[in-house]
Protein backbone atom coordinates (compact mmCIF):
# COMPACT_ATOMS: atom_id res chain seq x y z
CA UNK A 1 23.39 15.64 35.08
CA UNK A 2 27.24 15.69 36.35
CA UNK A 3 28.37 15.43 39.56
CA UNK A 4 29.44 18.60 39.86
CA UNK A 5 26.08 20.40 39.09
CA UNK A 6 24.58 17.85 41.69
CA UNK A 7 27.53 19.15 44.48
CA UNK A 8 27.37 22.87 43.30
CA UNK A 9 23.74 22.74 43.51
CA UNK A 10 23.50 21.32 47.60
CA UNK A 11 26.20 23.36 48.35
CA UNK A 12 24.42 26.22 47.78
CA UNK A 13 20.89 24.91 49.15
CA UNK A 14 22.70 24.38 52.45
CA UNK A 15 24.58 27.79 52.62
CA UNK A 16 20.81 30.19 51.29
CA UNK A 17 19.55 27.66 54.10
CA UNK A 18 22.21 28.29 56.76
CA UNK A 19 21.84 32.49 56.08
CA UNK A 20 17.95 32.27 56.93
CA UNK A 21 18.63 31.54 60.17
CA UNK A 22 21.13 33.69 61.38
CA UNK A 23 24.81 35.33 60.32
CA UNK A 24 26.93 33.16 57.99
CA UNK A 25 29.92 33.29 60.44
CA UNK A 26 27.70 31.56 63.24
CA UNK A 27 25.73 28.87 60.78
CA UNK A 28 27.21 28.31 57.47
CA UNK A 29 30.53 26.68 57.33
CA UNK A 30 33.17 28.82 56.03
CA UNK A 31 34.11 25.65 53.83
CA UNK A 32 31.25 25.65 52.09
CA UNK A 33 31.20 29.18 51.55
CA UNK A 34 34.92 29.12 50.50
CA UNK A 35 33.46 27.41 47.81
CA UNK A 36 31.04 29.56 46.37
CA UNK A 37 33.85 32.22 46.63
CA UNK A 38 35.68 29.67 44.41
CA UNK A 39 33.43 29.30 41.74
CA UNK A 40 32.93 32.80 41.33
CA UNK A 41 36.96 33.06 41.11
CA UNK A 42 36.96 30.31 38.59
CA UNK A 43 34.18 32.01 36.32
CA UNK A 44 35.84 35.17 37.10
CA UNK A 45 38.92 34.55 35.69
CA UNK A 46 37.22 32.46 32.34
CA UNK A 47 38.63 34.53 29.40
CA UNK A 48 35.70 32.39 27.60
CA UNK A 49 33.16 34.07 30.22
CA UNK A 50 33.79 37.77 29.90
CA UNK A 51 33.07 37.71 33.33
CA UNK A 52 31.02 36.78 36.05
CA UNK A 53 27.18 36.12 34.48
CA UNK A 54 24.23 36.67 36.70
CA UNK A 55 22.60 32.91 37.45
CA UNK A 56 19.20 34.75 38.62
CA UNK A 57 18.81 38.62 38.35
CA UNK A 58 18.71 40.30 34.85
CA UNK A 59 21.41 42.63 33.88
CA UNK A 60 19.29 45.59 35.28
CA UNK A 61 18.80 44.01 38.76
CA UNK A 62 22.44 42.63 39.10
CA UNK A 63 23.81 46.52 38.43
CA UNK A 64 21.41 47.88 41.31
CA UNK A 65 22.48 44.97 43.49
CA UNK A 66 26.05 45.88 42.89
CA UNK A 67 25.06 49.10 43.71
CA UNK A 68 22.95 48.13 46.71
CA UNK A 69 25.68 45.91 47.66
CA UNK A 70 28.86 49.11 47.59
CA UNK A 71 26.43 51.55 49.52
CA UNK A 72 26.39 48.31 52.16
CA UNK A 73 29.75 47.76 52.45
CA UNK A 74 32.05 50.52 50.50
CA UNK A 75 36.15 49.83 49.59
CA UNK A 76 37.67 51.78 52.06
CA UNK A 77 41.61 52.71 53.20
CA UNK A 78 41.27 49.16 55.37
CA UNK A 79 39.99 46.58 52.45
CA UNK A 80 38.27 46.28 49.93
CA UNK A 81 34.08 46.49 49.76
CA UNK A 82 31.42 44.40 48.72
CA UNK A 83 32.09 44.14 44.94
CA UNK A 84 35.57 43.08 45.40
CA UNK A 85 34.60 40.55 47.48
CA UNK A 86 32.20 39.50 45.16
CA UNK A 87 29.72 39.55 47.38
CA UNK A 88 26.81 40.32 44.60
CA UNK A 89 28.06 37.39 42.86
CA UNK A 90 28.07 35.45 46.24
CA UNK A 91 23.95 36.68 46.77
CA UNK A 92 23.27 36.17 42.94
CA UNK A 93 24.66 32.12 43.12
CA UNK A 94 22.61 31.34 46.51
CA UNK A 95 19.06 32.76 45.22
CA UNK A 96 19.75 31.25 41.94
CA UNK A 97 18.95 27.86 44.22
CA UNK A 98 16.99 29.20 46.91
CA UNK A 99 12.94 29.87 46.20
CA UNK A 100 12.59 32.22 48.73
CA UNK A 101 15.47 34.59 47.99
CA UNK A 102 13.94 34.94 44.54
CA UNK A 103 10.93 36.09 46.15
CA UNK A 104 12.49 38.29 48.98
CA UNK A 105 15.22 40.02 46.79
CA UNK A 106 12.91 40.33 43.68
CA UNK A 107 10.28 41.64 45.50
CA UNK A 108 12.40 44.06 47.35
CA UNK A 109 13.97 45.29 43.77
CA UNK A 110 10.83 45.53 42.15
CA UNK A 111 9.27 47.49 45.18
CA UNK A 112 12.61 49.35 45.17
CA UNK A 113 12.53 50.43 41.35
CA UNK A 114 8.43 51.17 41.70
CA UNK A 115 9.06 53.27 44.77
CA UNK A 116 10.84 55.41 42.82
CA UNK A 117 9.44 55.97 40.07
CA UNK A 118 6.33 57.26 42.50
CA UNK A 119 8.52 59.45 44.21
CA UNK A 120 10.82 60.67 41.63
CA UNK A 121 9.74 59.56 38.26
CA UNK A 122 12.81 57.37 37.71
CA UNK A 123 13.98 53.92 38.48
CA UNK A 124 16.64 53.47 41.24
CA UNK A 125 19.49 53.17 38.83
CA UNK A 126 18.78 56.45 37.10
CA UNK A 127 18.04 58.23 39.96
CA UNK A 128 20.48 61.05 41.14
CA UNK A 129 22.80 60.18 43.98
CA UNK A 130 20.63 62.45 46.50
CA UNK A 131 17.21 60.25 46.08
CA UNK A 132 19.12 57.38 46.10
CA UNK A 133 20.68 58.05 49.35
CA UNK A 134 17.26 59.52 50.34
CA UNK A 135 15.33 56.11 49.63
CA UNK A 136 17.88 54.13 51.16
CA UNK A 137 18.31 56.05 54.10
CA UNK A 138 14.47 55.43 54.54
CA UNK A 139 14.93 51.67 54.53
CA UNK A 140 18.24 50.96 56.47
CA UNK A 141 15.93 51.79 59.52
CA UNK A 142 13.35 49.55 60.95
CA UNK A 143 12.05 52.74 63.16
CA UNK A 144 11.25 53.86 59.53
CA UNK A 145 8.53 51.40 58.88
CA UNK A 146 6.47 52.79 62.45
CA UNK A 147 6.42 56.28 60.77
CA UNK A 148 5.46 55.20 57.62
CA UNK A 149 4.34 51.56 56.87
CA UNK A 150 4.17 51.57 53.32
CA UNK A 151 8.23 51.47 53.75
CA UNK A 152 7.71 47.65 55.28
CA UNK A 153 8.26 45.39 52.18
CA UNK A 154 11.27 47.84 51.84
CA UNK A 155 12.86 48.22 55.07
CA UNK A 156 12.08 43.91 55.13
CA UNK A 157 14.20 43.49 51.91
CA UNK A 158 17.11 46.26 53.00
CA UNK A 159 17.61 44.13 56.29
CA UNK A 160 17.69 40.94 54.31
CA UNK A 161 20.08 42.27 51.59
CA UNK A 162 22.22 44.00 54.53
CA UNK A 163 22.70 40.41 56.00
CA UNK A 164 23.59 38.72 53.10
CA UNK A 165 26.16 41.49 51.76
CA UNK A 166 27.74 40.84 55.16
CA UNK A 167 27.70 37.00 54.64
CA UNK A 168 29.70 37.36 51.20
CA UNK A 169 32.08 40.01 51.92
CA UNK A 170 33.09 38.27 55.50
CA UNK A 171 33.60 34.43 54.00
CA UNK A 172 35.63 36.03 50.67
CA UNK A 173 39.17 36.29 50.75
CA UNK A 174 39.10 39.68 51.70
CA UNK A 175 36.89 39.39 54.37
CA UNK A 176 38.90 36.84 55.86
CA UNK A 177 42.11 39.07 55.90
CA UNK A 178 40.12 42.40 56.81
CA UNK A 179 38.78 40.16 59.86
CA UNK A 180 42.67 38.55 60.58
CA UNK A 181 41.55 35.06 61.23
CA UNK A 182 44.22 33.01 61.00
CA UNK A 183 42.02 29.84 61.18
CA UNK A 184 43.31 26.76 63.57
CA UNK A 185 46.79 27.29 64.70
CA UNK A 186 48.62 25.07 66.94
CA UNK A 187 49.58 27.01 70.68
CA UNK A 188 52.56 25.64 72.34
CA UNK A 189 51.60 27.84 75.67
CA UNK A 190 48.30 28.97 77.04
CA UNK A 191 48.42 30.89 80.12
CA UNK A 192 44.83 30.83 81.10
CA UNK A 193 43.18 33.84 82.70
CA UNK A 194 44.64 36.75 83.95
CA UNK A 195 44.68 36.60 87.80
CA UNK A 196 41.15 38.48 89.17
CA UNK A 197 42.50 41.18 91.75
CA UNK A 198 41.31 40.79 95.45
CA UNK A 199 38.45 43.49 95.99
């Protein structure tokens, strides 16, 4: 086993650990997401790999998490969304490693893909745009889940996936700039705080 498959692999144990508890912009540091963001780049640009190639999901789940991912966070006139950010590859490479995102974002696609076919006799991806917006609109809300529990396991794995689409798009390179952190800079002059007026 190389080095490098040793590093990659605790690198991204310690950022799917980091995410469980809390934002990525509060817990994980940006260096180590940086470089996931990297390797994605690096496979990205591979003539030899065609590609980026899912390290967990099958082709059918990584297309509805792309999917999942650009209703999260669309490209819009500002920046770019979650799939030029790579943020499905960024949740794809921490579950590949982490246990428990296999069994939260599997789950949640398999209940996703089942809860359709119930409701509309097809699977997310071939629904039309209306019941997809309809199911997901039933799952981006918690108060959901009081009206109807059976929409629990979902509205659980919508939060989850919400968080983490967040996480990748906000550590990528476009995140970064969409954000306009300049990172450390040196400040010849701070003035401290404004004066409070007399009341």
């Amino acid at each position: 086993m190389s080095a490098n498959f040793v590093s990659r692999r605790n690198v991204l144990k310690s950022l799917g650990m980091g995410v469980v508890a809390g934002s990525v912009l509060q817990v994980i540091p940006l260096e180590a997401a940086e470089y996931a963001h990297h390797m994605i780049e690096v496979e990205r640009a591979d003539p030899r790999s065609g590609g980026y190639t899912p390290k967990f999901f099958s082709p059918q789940q990584y297309k509805t998490l792309q999917m999942l991912c650009e209703a999260i966070l669309p490209e819009d006139a500002d920046s770019g969304g979650a799939i030029e950010a790579g943020a499905p590859e960024f949740i794809d490479l921490l579950t590949s490693e982490n246990p428990d995102y296999q069994l939260k974002l599997g789950g949640g696609l398999t209940w996703l893909h089942s809860t359709c076919l119930i409701r509309y006799g097809k699977e997310y991806l071939e629904c039309a745009p209306q019941h997809q917006k309809a199911i997901l609109d039933d799952i981006a809300y918690r108060k959901n889940e009081l009206l109807d529990p059976t929409l629990s396991p979902g509205v659980a794995f919508f939060t989850f996936l919400r968080n983490l689409t967040a996480d990748g798009f906000f550590t990528s390179k476009i995140g970064i700039e969409y954000l306009g952190y300049i990172g450390n800079t040196f400040v010849s002059d701070f003035p401290g705080c404004p004066p409070v007026p007399d009341v």
